[in-house]
Protein backbone atom coordinates (compact mmCIF):
# COMPACT_ATOMS: atom_id res chain seq x y z
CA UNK A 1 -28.59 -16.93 186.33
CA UNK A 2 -28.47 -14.28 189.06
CA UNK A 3 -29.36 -15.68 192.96
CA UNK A 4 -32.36 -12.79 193.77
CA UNK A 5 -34.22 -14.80 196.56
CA UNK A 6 -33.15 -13.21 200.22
CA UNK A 7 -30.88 -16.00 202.10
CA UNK A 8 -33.68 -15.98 205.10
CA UNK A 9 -36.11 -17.33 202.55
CA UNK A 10 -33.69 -20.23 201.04
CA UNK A 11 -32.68 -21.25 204.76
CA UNK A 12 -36.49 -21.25 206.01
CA UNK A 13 -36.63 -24.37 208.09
CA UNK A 14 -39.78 -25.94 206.61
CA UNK A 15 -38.97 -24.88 202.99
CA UNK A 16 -37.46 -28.21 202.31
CA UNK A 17 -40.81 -29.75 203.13
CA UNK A 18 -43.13 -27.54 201.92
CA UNK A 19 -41.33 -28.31 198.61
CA UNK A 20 -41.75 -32.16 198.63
CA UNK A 21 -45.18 -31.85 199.62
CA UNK A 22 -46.05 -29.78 196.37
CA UNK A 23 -43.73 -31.79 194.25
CA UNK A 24 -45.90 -34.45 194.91
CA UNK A 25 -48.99 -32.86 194.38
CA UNK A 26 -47.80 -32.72 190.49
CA UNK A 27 -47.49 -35.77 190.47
CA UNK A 28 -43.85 -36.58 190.98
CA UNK A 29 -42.64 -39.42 193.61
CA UNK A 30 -40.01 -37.83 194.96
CA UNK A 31 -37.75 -35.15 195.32
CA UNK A 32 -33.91 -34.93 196.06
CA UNK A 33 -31.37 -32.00 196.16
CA UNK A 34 -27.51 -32.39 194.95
CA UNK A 35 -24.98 -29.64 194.34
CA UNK A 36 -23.06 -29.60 191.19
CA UNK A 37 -20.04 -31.82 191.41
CA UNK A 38 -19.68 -34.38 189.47
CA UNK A 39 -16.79 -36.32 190.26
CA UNK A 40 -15.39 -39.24 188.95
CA UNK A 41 -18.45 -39.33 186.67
CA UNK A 42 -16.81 -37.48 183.91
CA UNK A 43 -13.89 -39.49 183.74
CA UNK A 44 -15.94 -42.47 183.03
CA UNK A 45 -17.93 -40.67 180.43
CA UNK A 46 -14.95 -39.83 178.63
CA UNK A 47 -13.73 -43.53 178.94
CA UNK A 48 -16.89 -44.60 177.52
CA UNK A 49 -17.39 -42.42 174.67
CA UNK A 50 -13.47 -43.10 173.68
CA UNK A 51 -14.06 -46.61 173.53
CA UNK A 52 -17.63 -45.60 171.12
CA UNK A 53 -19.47 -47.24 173.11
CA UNK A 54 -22.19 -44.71 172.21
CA UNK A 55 -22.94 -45.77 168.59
CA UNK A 56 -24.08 -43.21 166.53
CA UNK A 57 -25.15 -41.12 169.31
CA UNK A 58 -22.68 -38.29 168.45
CA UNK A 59 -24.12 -35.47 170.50
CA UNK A 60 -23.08 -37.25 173.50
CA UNK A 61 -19.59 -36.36 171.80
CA UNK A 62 -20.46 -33.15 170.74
CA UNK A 63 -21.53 -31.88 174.18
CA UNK A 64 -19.55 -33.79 176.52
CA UNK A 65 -17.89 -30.81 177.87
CA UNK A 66 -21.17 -29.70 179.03
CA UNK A 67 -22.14 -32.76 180.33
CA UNK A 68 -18.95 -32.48 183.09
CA UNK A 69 -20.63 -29.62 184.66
CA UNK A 70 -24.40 -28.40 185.29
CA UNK A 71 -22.81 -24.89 185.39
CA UNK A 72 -21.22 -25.00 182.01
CA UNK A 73 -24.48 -25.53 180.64
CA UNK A 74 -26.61 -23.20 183.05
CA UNK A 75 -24.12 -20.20 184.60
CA UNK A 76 -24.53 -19.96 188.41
CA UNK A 77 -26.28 -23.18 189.23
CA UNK A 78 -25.22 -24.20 192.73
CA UNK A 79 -27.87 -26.65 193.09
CA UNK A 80 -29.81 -29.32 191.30
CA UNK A 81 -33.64 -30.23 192.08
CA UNK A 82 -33.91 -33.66 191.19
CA UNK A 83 -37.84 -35.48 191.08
CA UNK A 84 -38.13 -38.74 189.79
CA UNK A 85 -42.05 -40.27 188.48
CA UNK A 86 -43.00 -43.81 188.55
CA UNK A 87 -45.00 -44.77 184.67
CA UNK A 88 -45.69 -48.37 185.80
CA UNK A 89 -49.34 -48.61 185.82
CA UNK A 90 -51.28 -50.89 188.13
CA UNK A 91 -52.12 -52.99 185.32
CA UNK A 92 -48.81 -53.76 184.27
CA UNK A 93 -48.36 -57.37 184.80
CA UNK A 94 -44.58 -59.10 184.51
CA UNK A 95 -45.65 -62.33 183.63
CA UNK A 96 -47.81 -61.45 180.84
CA UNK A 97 -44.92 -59.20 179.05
CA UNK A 98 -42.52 -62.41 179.57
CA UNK A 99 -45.24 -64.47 177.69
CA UNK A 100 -46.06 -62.02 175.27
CA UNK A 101 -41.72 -61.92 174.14
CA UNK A 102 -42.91 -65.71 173.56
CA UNK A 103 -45.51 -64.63 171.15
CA UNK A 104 -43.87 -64.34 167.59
CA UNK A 105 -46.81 -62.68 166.45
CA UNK A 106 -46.93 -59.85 169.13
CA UNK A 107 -45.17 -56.38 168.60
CA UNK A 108 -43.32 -55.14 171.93
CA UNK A 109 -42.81 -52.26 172.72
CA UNK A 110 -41.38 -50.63 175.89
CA UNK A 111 -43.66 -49.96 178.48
CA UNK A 112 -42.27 -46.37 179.02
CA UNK A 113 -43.12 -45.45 175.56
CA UNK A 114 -46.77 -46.87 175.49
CA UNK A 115 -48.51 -43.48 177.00
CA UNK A 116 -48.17 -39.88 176.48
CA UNK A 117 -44.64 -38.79 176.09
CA UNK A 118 -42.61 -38.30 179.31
CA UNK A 119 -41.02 -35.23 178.04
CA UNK A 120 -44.05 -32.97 177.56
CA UNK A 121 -45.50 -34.38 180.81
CA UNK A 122 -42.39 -33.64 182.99
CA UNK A 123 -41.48 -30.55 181.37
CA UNK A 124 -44.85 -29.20 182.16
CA UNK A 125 -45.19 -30.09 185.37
CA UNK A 126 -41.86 -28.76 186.17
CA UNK A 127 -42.56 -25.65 184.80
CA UNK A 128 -45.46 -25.63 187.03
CA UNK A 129 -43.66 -26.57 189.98
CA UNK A 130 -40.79 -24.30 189.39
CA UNK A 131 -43.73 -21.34 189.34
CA UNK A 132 -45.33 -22.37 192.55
CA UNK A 133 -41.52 -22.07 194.40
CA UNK A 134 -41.21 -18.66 192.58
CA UNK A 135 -44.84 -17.71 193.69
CA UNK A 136 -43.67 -18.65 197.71
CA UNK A 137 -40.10 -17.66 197.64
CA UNK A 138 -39.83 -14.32 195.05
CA UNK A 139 -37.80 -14.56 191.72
CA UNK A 140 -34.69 -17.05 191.66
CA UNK A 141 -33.13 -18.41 188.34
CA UNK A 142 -33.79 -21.77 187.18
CA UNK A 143 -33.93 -23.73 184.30
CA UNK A 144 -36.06 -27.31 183.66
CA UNK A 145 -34.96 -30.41 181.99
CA UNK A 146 -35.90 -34.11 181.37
CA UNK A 147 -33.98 -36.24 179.55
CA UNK A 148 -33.16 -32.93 177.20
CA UNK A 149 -30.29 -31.62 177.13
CA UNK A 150 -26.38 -32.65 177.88
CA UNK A 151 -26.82 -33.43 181.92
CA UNK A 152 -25.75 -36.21 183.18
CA UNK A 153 -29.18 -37.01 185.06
CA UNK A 154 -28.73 -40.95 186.63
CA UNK A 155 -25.24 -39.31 188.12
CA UNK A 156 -27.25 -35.94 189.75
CA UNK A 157 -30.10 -38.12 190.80
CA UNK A 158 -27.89 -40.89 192.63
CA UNK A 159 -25.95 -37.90 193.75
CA UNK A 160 -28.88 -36.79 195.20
CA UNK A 161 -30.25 -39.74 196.54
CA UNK A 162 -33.31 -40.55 194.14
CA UNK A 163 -31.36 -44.37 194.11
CA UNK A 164 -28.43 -46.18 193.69
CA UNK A 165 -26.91 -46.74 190.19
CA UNK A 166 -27.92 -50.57 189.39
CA UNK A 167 -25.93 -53.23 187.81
CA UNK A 168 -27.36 -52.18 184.19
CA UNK A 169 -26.34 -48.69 184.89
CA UNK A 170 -30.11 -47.56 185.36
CA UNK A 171 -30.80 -46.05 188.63
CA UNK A 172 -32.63 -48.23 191.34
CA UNK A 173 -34.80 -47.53 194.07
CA UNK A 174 -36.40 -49.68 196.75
CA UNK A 175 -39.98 -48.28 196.97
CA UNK A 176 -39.83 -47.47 193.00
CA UNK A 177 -37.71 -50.01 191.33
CA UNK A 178 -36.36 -48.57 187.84
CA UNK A 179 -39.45 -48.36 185.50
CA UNK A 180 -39.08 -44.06 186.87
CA UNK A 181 -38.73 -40.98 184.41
CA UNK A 182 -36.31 -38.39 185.96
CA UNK A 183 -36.37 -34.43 185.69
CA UNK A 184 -34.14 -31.40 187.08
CA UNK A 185 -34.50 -27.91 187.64
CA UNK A 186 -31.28 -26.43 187.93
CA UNK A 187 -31.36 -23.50 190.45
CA UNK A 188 -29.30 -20.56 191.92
CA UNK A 189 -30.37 -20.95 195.36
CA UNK A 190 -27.77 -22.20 197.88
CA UNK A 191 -30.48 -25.43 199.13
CA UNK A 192 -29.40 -27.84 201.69
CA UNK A 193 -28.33 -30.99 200.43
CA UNK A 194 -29.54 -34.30 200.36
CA UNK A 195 -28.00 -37.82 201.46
CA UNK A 196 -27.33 -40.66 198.81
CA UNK A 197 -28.56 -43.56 199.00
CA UNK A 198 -26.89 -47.15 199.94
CA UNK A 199 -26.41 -49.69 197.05
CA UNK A 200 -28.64 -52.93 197.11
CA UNK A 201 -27.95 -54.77 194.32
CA UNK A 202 -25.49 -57.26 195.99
CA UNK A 203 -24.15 -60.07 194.24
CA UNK A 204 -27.57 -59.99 191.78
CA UNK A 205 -26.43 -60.06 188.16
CA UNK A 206 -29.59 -60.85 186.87
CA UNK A 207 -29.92 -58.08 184.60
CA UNK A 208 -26.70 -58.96 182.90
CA UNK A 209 -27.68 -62.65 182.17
CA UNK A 210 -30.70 -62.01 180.52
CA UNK A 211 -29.88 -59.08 178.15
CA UNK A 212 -30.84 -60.77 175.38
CA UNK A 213 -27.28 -59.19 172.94
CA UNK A 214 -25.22 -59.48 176.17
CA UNK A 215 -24.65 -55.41 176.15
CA UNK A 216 -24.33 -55.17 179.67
CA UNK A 217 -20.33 -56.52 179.72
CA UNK A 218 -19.35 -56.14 182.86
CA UNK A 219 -21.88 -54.95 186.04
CA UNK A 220 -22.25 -51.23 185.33
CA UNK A 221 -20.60 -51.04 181.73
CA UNK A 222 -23.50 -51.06 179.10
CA UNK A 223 -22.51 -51.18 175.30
CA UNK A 224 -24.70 -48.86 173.68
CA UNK A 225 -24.17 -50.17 170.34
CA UNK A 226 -25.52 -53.79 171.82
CA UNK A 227 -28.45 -52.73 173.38
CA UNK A 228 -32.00 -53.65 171.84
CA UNK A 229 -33.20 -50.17 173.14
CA UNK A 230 -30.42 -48.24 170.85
CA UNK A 231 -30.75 -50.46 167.94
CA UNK A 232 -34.41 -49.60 167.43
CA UNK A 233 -34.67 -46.54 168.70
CA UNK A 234 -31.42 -44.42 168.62
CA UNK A 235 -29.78 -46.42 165.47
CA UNK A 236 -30.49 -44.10 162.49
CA UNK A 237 -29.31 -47.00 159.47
CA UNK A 238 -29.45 -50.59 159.25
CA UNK A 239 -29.87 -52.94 162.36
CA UNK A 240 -26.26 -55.21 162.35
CA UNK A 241 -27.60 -58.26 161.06
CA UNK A 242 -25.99 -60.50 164.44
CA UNK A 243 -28.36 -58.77 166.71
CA UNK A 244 -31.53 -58.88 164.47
CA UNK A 245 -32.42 -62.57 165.75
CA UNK A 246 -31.80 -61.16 169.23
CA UNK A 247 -34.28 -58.56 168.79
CA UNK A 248 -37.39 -61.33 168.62
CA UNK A 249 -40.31 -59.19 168.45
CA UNK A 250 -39.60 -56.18 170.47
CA UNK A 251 -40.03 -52.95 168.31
CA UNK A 252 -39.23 -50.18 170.39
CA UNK A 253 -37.06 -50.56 172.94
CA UNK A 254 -36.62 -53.62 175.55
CA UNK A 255 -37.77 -54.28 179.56
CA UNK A 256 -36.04 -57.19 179.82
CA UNK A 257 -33.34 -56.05 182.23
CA UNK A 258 -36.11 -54.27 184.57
CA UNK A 259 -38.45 -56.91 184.27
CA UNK A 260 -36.86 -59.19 186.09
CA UNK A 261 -34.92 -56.76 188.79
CA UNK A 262 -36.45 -58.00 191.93
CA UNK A 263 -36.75 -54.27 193.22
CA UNK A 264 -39.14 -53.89 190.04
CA UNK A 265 -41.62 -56.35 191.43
CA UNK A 266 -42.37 -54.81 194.57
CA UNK A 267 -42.58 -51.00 193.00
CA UNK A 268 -45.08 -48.71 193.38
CA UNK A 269 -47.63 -47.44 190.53
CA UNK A 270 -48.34 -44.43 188.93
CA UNK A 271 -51.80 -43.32 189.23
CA UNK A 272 -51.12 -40.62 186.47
CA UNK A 273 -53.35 -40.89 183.19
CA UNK A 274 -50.88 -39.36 181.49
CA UNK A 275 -48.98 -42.99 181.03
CA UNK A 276 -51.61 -45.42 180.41
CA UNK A 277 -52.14 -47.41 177.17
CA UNK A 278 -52.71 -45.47 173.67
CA UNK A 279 -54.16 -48.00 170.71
CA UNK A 280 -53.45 -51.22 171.96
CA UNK A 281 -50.05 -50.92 172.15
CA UNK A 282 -49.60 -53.40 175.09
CA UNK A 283 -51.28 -56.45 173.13
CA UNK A 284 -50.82 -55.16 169.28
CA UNK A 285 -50.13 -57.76 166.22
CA UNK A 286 -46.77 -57.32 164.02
CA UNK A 287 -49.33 -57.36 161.24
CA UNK A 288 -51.66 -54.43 162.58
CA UNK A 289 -48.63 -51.90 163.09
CA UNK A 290 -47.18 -52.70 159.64
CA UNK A 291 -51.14 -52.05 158.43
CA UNK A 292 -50.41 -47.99 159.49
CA UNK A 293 -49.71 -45.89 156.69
CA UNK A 294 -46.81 -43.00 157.52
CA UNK A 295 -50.34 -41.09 158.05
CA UNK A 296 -51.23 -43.23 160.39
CA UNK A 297 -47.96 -43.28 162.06
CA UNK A 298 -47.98 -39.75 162.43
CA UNK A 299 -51.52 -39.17 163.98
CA UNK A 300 -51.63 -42.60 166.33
CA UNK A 301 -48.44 -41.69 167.70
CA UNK A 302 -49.11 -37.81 168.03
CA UNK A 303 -47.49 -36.47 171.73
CA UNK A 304 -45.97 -39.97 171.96
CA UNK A 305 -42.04 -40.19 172.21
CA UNK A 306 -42.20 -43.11 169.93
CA UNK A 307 -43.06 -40.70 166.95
CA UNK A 308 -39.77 -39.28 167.51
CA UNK A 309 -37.78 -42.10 165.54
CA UNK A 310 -40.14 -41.74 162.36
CA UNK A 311 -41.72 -44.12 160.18
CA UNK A 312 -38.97 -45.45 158.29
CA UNK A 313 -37.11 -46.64 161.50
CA UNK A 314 -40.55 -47.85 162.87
CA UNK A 315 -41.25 -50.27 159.57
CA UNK A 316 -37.52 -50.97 159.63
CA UNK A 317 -37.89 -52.77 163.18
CA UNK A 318 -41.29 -53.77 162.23
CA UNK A 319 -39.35 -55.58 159.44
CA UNK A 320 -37.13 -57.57 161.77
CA UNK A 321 -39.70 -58.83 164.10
CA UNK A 322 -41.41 -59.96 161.10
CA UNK A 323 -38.40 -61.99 159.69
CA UNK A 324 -37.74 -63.54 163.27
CA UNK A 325 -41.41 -64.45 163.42
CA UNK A 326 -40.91 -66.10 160.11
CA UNK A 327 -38.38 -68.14 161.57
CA UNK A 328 -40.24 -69.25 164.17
CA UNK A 329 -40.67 -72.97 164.49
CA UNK A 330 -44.14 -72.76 166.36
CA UNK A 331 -46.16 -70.49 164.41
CA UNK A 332 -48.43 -72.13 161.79
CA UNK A 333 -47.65 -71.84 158.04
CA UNK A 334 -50.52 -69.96 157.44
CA UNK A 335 -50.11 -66.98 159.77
CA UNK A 336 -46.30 -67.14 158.16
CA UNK A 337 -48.01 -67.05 154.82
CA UNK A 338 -50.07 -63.63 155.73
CA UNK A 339 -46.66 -62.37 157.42
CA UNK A 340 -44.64 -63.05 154.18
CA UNK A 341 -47.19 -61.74 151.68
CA UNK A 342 -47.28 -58.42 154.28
CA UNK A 343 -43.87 -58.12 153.56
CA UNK A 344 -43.64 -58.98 149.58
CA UNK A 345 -46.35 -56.58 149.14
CA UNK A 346 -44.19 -53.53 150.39
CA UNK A 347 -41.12 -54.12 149.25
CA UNK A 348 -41.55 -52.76 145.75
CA UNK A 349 -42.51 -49.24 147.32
CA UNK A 350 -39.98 -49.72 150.53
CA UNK A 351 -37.05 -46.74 151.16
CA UNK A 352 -33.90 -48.49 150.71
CA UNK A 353 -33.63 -48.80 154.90
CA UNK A 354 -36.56 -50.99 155.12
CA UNK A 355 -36.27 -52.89 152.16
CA UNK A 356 -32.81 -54.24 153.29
CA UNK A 357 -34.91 -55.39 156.15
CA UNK A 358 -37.79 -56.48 154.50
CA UNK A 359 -35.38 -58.79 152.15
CA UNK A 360 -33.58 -60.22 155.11
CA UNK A 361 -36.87 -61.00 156.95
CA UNK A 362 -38.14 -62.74 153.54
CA UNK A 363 -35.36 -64.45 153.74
CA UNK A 364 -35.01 -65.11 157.40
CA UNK A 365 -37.22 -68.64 157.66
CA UNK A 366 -34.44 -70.32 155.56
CA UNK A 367 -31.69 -68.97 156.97
């Protein structure tokens, strides 16, 4: 990138402003500014990805250079715009996604994933954004991201004082809580710099008692390869058969550390329609998902991030929730018996993948 805005139009007193104000006009909650530096972050990274704590998730490998500095990745960045939006929707009620974890029968998925997906919405908007500063300012370089390329975005966001990096290494905020997408435009313009923000976590561990697989091991250390939201989501092959019970019947992805963070419970909601609901996902059967065909996959989950893991890995976790509903001692023996002859009925067509799981949730009530 080449720096082609005039220094009297970066250092305009009311710029910084004037840019909040239309950041949130797009929707996003707010906006932060951080330099490059990344500190003892990288060290840690390379710690962590030494020890494999990243599972299968090889391009965190591949591109960890990259990840050490915004400007390897984007030549002449100096500064990083950091926004943050809020897809908690007024609806979204705690209680009822505790009881519905209690419900064998229910499929769970993660409440980020339920609407339109975050990427296209962010990137779009940032784009837009990133016009309307060109439009007021003149040409400048720049470059937008969310959650898409090798950036290490919870480190430039705490850095630049979106929140404070919480006990289950997701960033926290006190107006916003976690349940917050994150995006970046890095620039070449010389903006002032932001503050971070205090810690408030304290001596709360609650996130680390109730991860269900125990993959937060110690506060701020999270084990990839534990972690509900890898396994079904990330995890290309077979689900290791000591976390399957674990799972219960979440399908994509898992809350439970940000459902009960105390800072979640007093955030504030989106208003965007971008996030809310698509086909029932926050009250949907085990049984009704594994109805979809890989046709029906395809065009129910169309501009969803959840089509991103495919079909196979869909029935595969489908599968598992299955088996652990089997093996639950409250459900009657005839919604078992509609569960098991679900399963029996695909298994002579099933991809290797999900037949393993399809076997071991057959299985699962007698094990």
């Amino acid at each position: 990138m080449t720096f082609n805005t005039s220094p009297s139009s970066v250092e305009e007193p009311n710029l910084r402003n004037w840019l909040g104000e239309e950041a949130a006009k797009l929707g996003f909650d707010q906006l932060r500014i951080t330099d490059t530096y990344l500190g003892s972050a990288n060290e840690r990274l390379q710690e962590w990805l030494a020890e494999g704590r990243h599972g299968a998730m090889e391009y965190m490998e591949r591109h960890a250079e990259l990840r050490s500095d915004p400007q390897l990745l984007v030549p002449g960045t100096v500064r990083v715009i950091c926004v943050s939006m809020s897809y908690l929707l007024p609806e979204g009620d705690f209680d009822r996604e505790w009881q519905r974890l209690e419900e064998p029968t229910q499929a769970v998925v993660s409440l980020y994933a339920r609407g339109r997906d975050y990427h296209k919405v962010l990137r779009q908007r940032l784009q837009e954004f990133a016009t309307l500063v060109e439009n007021k300012i003149g040409r400048f370089g720049y470059r937008v991201f969310t959650d898409s390329a090798p950036l290490m975005e919870v480190e430039l966001a705490r850095k630049a004082g979106l929140g404070w990096r919480g006990k289950h290494t997701l960033l926290l905020n006190r107006n916003y809580g976690s349940m917050f997408f994150l995006g970046e435009i890095l620039v070449d313009m010389p903006l002032p710099l932001d503050e971070e923000q205090e810690e408030h976590c304290g001596t709360c561990q609650a996130c680390m008692d109730v991860c269900p697989t125990q993959a937060i091991t110690a506060p701020y250390q999270l084990d990839a390869r534990r972690c509900i939201s890898y396994l079904t989501i990330e995890n290309p092959g077979e689900i290791p058969v000591e976390f399957r019970r674990a799972m219960g019947n979440r399908i994509y992805g898992c809350d439970d550390c940000q459902l009960i963070c105390p800072w979640n419970k007093f955030a504030k909601r989106t208003l965007l329609s971008d996030f809310a609901e698509r086909h029932g996902l926050g009250h949907a059967t085990l049984l009704q998902l594994w109805s979809w065909s890989e046709s029906d996959f395809d065009k129910r989950h169309e501009g969803s991030a959840i089509r991103r893991i495919g079909y196979l890995r869909w029935r595969r976790n489908l599968a598992v929730a299955m088996g652990n509903a089997l093996a639950s001692p409250e459900l009657p023996e005839s919604e078992k018996d509609l569960i098991r002859q679900a399963l029996q009925d695909a298994l002579p067509s099933a991809q290797p993948l999900v037949a393993e799981h399809i076997e071991w949730a057959i299985s699962a009530a007698h094990s």
